[in-house]
PDB file of N, CA and C in Angstrom:
ATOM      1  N   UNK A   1     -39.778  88.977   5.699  1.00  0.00           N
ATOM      2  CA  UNK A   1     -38.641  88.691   4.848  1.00  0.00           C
ATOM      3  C   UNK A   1     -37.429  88.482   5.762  1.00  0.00           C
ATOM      4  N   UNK A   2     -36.971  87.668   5.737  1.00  0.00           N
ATOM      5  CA  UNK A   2     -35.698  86.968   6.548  1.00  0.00           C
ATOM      6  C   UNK A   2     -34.480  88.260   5.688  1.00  0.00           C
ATOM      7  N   UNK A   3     -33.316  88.091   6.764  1.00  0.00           N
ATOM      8  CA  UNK A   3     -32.128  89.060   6.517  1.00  0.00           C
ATOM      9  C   UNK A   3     -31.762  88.778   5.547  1.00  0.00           C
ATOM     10  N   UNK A   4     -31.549  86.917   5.421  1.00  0.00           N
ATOM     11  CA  UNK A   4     -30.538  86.505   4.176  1.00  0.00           C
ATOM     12  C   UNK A   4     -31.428  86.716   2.873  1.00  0.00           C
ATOM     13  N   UNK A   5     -32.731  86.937   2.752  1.00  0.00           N
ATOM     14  CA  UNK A   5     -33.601  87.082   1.619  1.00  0.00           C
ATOM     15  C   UNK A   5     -33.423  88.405   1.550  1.00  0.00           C
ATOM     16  N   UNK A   6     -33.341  89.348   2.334  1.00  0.00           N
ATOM     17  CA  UNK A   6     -33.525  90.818   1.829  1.00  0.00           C
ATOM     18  C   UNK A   6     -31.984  90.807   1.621  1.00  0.00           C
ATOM     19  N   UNK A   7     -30.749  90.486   1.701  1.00  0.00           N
ATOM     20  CA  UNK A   7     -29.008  90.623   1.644  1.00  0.00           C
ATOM     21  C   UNK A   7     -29.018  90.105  -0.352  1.00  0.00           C
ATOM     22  N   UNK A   8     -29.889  88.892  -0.396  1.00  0.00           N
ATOM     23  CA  UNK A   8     -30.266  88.423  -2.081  1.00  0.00           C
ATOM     24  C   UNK A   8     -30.585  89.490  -2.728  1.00  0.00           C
ATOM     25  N   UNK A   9     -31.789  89.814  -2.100  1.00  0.00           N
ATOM     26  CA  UNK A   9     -32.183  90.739  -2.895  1.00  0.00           C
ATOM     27  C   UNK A   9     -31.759  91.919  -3.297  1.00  0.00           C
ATOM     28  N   UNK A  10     -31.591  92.532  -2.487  1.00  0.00           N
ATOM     29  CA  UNK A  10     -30.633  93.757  -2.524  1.00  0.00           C
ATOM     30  C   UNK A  10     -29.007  93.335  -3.726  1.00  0.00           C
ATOM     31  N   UNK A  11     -28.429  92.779  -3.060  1.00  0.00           N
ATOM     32  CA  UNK A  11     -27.335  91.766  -4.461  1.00  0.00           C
ATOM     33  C   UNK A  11     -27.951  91.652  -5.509  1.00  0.00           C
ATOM     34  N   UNK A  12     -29.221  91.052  -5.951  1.00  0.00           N
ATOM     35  CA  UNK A  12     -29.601  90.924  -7.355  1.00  0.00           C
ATOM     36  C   UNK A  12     -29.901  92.353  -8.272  1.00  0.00           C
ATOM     37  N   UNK A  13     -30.537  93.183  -6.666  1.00  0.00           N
ATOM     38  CA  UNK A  13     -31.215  94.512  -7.275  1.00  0.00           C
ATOM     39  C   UNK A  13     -30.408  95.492  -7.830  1.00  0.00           C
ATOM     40  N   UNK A  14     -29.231  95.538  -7.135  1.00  0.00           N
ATOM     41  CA  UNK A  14     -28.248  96.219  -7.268  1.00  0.00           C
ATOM     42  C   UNK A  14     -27.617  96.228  -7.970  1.00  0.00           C
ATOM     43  N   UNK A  15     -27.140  94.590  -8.640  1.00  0.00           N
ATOM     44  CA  UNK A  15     -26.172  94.194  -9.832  1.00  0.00           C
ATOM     45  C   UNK A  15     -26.922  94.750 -10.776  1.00  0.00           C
ATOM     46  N   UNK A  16     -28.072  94.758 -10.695  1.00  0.00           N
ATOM     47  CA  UNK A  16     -28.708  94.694 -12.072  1.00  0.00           C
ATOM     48  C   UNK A  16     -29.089  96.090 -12.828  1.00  0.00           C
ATOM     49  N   UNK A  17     -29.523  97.197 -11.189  1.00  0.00           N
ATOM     50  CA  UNK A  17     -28.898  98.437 -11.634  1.00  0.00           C
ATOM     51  C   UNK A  17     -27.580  98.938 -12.597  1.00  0.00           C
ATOM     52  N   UNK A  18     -26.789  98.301 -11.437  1.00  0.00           N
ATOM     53  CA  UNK A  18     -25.432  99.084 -12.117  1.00  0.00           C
ATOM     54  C   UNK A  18     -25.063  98.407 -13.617  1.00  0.00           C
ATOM     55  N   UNK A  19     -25.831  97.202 -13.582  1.00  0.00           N
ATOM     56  CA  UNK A  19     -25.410  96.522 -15.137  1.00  0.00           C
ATOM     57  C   UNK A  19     -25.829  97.284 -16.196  1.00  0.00           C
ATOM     58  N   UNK A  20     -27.548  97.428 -16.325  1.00  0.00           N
ATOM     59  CA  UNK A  20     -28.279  98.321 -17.356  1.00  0.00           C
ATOM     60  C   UNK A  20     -27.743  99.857 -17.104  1.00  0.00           C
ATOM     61  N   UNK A  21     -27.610 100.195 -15.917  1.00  0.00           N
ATOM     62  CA  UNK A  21     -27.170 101.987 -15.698  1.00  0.00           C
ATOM     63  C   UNK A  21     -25.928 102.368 -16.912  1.00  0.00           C
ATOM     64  N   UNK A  22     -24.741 100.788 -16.492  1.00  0.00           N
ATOM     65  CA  UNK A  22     -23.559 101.490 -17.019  1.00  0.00           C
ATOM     66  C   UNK A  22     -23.766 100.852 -18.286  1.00  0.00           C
ATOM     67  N   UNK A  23     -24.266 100.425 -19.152  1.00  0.00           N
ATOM     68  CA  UNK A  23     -24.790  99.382 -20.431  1.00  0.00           C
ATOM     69  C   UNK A  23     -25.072 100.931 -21.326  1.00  0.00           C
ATOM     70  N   UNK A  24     -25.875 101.188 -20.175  1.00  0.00           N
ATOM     71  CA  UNK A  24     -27.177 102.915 -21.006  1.00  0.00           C
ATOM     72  C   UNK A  24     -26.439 103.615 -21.184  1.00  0.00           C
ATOM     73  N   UNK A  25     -25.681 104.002 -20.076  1.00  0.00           N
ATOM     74  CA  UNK A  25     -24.364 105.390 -20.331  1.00  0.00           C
ATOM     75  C   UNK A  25     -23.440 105.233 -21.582  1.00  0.00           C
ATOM     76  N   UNK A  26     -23.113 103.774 -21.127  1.00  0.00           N
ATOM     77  CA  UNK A  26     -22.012 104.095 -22.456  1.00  0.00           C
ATOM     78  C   UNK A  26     -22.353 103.552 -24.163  1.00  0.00           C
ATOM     79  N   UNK A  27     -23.323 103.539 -23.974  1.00  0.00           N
ATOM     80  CA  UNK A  27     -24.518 103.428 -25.259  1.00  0.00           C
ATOM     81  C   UNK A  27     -24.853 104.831 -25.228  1.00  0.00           C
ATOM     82  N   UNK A  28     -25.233 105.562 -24.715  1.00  0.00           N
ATOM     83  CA  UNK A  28     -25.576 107.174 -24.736  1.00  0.00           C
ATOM     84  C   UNK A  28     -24.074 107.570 -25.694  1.00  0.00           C
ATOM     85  N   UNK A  29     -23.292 107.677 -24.470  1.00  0.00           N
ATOM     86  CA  UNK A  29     -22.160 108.005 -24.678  1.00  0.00           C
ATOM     87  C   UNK A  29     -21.710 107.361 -25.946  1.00  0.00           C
ATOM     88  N   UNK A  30     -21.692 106.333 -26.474  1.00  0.00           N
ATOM     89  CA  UNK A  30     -21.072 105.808 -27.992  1.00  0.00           C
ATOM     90  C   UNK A  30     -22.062 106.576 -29.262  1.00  0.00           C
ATOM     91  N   UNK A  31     -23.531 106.627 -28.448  1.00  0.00           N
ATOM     92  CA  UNK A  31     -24.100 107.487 -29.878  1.00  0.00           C
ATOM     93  C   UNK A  31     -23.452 108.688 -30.237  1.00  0.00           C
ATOM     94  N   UNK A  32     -23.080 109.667 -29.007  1.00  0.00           N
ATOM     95  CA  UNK A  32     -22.642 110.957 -28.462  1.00  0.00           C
ATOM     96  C   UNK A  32     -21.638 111.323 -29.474  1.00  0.00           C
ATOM     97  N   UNK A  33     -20.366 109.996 -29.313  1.00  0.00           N
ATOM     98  CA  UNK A  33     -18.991 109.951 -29.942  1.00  0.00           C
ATOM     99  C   UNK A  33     -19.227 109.809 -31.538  1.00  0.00           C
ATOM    100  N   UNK A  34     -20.767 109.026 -31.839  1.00  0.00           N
ATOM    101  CA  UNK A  34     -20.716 108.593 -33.463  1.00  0.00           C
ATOM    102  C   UNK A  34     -21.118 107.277 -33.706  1.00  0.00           C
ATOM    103  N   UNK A  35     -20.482 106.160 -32.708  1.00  0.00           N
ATOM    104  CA  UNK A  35     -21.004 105.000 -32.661  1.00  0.00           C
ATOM    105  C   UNK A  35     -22.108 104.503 -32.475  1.00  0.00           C
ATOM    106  N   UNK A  36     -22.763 103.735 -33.657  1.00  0.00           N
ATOM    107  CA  UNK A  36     -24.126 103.002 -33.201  1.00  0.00           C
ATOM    108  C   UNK A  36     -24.252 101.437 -33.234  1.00  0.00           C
ATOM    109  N   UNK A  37     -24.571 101.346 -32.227  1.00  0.00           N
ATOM    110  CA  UNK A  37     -24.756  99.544 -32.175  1.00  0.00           C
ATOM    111  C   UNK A  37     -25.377  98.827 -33.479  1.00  0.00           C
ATOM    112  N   UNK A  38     -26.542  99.814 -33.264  1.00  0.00           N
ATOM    113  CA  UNK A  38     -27.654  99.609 -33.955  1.00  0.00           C
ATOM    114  C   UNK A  38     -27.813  99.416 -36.167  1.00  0.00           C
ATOM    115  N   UNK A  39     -26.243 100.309 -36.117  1.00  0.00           N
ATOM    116  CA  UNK A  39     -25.814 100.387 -37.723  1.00  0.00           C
ATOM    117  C   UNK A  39     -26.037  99.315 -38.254  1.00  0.00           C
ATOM    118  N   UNK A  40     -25.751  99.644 -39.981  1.00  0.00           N
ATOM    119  CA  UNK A  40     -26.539  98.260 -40.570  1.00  0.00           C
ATOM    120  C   UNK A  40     -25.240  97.042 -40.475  1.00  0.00           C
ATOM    121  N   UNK A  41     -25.449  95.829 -40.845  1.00  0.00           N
ATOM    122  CA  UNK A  41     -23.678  95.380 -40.851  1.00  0.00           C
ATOM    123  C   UNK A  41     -23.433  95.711 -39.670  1.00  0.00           C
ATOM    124  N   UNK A  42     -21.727  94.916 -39.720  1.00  0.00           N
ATOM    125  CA  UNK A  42     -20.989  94.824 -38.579  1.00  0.00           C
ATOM    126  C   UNK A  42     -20.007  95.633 -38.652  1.00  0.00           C
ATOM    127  N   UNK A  43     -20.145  97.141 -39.179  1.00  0.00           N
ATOM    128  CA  UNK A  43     -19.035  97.673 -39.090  1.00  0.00           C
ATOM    129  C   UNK A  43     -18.013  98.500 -38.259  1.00  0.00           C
ATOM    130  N   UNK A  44     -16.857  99.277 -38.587  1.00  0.00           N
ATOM    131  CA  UNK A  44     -16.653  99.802 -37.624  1.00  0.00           C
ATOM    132  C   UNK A  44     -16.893 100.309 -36.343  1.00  0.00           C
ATOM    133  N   UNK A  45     -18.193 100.985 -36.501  1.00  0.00           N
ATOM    134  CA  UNK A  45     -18.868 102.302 -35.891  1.00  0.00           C
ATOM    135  C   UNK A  45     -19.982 100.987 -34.929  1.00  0.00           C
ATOM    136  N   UNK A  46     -20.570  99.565 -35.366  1.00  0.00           N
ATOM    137  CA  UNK A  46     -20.975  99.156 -34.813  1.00  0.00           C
ATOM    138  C   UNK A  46     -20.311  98.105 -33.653  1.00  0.00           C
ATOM    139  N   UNK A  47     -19.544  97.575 -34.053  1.00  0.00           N
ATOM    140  CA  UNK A  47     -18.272  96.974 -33.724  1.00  0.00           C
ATOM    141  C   UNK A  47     -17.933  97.712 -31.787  1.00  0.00           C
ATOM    142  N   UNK A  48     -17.231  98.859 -32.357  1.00  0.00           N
ATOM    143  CA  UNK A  48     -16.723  99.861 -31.378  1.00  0.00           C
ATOM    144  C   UNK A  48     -17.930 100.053 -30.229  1.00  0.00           C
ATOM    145  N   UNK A  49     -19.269 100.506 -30.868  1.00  0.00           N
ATOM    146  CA  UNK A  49     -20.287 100.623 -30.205  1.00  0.00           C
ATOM    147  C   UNK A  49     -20.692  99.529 -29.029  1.00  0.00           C
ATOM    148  N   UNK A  50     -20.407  98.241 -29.805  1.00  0.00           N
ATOM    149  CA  UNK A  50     -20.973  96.648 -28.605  1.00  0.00           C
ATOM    150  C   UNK A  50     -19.589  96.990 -27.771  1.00  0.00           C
ATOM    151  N   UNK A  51     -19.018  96.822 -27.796  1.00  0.00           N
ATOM    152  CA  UNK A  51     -17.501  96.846 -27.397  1.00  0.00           C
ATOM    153  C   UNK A  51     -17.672  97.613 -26.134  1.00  0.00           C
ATOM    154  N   UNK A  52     -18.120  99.384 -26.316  1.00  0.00           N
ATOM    155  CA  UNK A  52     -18.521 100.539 -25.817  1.00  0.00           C
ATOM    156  C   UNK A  52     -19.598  99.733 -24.611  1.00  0.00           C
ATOM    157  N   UNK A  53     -20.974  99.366 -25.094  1.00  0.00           N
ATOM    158  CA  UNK A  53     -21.827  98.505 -23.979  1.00  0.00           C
ATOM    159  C   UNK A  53     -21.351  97.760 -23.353  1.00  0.00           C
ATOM    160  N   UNK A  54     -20.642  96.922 -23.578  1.00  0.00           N
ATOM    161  CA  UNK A  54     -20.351  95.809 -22.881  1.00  0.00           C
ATOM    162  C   UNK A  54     -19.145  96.112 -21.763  1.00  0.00           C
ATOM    163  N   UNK A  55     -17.960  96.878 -22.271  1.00  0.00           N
ATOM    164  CA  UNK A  55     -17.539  97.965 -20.805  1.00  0.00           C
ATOM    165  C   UNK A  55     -18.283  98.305 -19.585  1.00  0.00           C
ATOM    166  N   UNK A  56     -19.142  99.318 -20.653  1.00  0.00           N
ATOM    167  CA  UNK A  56     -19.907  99.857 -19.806  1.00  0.00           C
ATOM    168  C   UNK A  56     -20.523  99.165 -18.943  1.00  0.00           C
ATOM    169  N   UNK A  57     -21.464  98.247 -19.165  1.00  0.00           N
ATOM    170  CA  UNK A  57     -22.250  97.186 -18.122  1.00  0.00           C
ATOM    171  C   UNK A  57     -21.426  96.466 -17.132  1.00  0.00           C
ATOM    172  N   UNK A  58     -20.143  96.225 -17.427  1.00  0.00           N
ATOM    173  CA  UNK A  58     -19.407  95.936 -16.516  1.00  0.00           C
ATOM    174  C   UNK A  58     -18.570  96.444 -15.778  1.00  0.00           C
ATOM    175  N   UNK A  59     -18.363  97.776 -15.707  1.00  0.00           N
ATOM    176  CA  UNK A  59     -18.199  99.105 -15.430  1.00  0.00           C
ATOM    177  C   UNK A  59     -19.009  99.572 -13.789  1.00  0.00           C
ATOM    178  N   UNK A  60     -20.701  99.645 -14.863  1.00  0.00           N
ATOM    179  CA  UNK A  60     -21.321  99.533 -14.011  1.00  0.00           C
ATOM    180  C   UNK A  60     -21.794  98.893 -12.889  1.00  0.00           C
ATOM    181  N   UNK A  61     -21.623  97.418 -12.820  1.00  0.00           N
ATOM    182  CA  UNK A  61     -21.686  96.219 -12.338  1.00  0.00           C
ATOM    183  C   UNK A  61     -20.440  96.351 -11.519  1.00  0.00           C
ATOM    184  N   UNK A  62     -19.050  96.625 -11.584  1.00  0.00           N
ATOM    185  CA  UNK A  62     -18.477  96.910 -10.437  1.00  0.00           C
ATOM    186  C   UNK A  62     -18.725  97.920  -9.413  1.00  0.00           C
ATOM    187  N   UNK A  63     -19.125  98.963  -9.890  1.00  0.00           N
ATOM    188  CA  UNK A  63     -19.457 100.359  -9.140  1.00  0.00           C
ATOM    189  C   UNK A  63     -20.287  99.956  -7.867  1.00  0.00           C
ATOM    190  N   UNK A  64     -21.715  99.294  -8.557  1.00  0.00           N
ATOM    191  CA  UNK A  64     -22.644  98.815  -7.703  1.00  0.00           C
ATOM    192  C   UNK A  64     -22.311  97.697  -6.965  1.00  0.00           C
ATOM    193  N   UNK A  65     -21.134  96.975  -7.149  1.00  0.00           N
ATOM    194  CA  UNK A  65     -20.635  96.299  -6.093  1.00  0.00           C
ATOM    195  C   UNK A  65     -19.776  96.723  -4.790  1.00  0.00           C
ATOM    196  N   UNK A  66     -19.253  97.521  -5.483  1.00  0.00           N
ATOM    197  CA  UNK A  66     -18.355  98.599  -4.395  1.00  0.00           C
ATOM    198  C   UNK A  66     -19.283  99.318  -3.992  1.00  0.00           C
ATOM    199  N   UNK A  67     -20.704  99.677  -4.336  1.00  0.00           N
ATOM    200  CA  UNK A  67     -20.937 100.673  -3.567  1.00  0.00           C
ATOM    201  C   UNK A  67     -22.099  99.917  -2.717  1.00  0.00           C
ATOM    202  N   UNK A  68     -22.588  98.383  -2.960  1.00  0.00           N
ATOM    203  CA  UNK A  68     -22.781  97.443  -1.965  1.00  0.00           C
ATOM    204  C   UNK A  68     -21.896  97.137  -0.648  1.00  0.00           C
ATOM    205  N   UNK A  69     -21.041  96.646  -0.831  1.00  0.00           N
ATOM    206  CA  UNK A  69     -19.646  96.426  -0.377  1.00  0.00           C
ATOM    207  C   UNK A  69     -20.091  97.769   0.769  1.00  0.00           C
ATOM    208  N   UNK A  70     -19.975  98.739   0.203  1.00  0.00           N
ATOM    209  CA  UNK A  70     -19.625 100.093   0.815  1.00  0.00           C
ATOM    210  C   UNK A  70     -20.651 100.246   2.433  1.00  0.00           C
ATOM    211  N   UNK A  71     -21.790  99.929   1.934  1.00  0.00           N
ATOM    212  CA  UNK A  71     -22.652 100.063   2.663  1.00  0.00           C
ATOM    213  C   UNK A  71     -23.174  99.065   3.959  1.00  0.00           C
ATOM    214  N   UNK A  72     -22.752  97.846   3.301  1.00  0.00           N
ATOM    215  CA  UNK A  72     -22.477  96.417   4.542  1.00  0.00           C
ATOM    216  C   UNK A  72     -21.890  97.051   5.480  1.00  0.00           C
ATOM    217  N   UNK A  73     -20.192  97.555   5.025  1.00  0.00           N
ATOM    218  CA  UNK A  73     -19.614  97.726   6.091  1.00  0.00           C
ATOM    219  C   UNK A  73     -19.655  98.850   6.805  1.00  0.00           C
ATOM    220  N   UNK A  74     -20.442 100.031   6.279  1.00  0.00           N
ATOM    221  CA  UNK A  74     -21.445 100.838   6.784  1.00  0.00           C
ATOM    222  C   UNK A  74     -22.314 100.647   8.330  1.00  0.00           C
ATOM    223  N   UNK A  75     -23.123  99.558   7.398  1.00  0.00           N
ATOM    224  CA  UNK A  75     -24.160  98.669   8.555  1.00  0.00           C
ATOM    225  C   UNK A  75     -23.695  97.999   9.545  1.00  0.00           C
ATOM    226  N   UNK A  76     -22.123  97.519   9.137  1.00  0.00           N
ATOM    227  CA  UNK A  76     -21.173  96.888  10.185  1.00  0.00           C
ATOM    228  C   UNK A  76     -20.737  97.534  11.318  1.00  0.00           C
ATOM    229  N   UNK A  77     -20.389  98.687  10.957  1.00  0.00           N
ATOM    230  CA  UNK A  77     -19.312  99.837  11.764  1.00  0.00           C
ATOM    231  C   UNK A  77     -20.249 100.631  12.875  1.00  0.00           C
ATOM    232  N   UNK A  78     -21.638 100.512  12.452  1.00  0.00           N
ATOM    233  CA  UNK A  78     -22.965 101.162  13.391  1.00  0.00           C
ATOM    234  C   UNK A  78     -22.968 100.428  14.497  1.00  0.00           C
ATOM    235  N   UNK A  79     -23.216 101.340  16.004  1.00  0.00           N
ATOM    236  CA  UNK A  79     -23.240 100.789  17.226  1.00  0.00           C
ATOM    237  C   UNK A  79     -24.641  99.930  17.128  1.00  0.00           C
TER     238      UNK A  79
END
């Protein structure tokens, strides 16, 4: 596996962690509060809930970029 194929991969693997990780949490977390996605209709409580995921996944999706980010220059800073 070439560097620039494992640097992809790792980028795809990673986004995609932190996307579903922070998606799950704050779907946990919205059932937790009361909110369900899942309610019948579009109401309040479901409303708030997508709202709640969709943060979250992008939430998460920064984290795991910073904590990509984090680690390059990690690999950088090594003799």
């Amino acid at each position: 596996m070439t560097q620039e194929t494992r640097k992809l991969l790792l980028e795809g693997v990673s986004d995609a962690v932190g996307f579903v990780g922070g998606a799950l949490a704050a779907f946990w977390l919205g059932r937790l509060l009361g909110f369900d996605i899942f309610a019948e209709g579009y109401g309040n409580s479901a409303i708030i809930g997508i709202v709640m995921v969709g943060i979250g996944g992008g939430l998460g999706l920064q984290i795991a970029r910073r904590w990509r980010r984090a680690q390059v220059k990690k690999e950088s800073d090594e003799p």
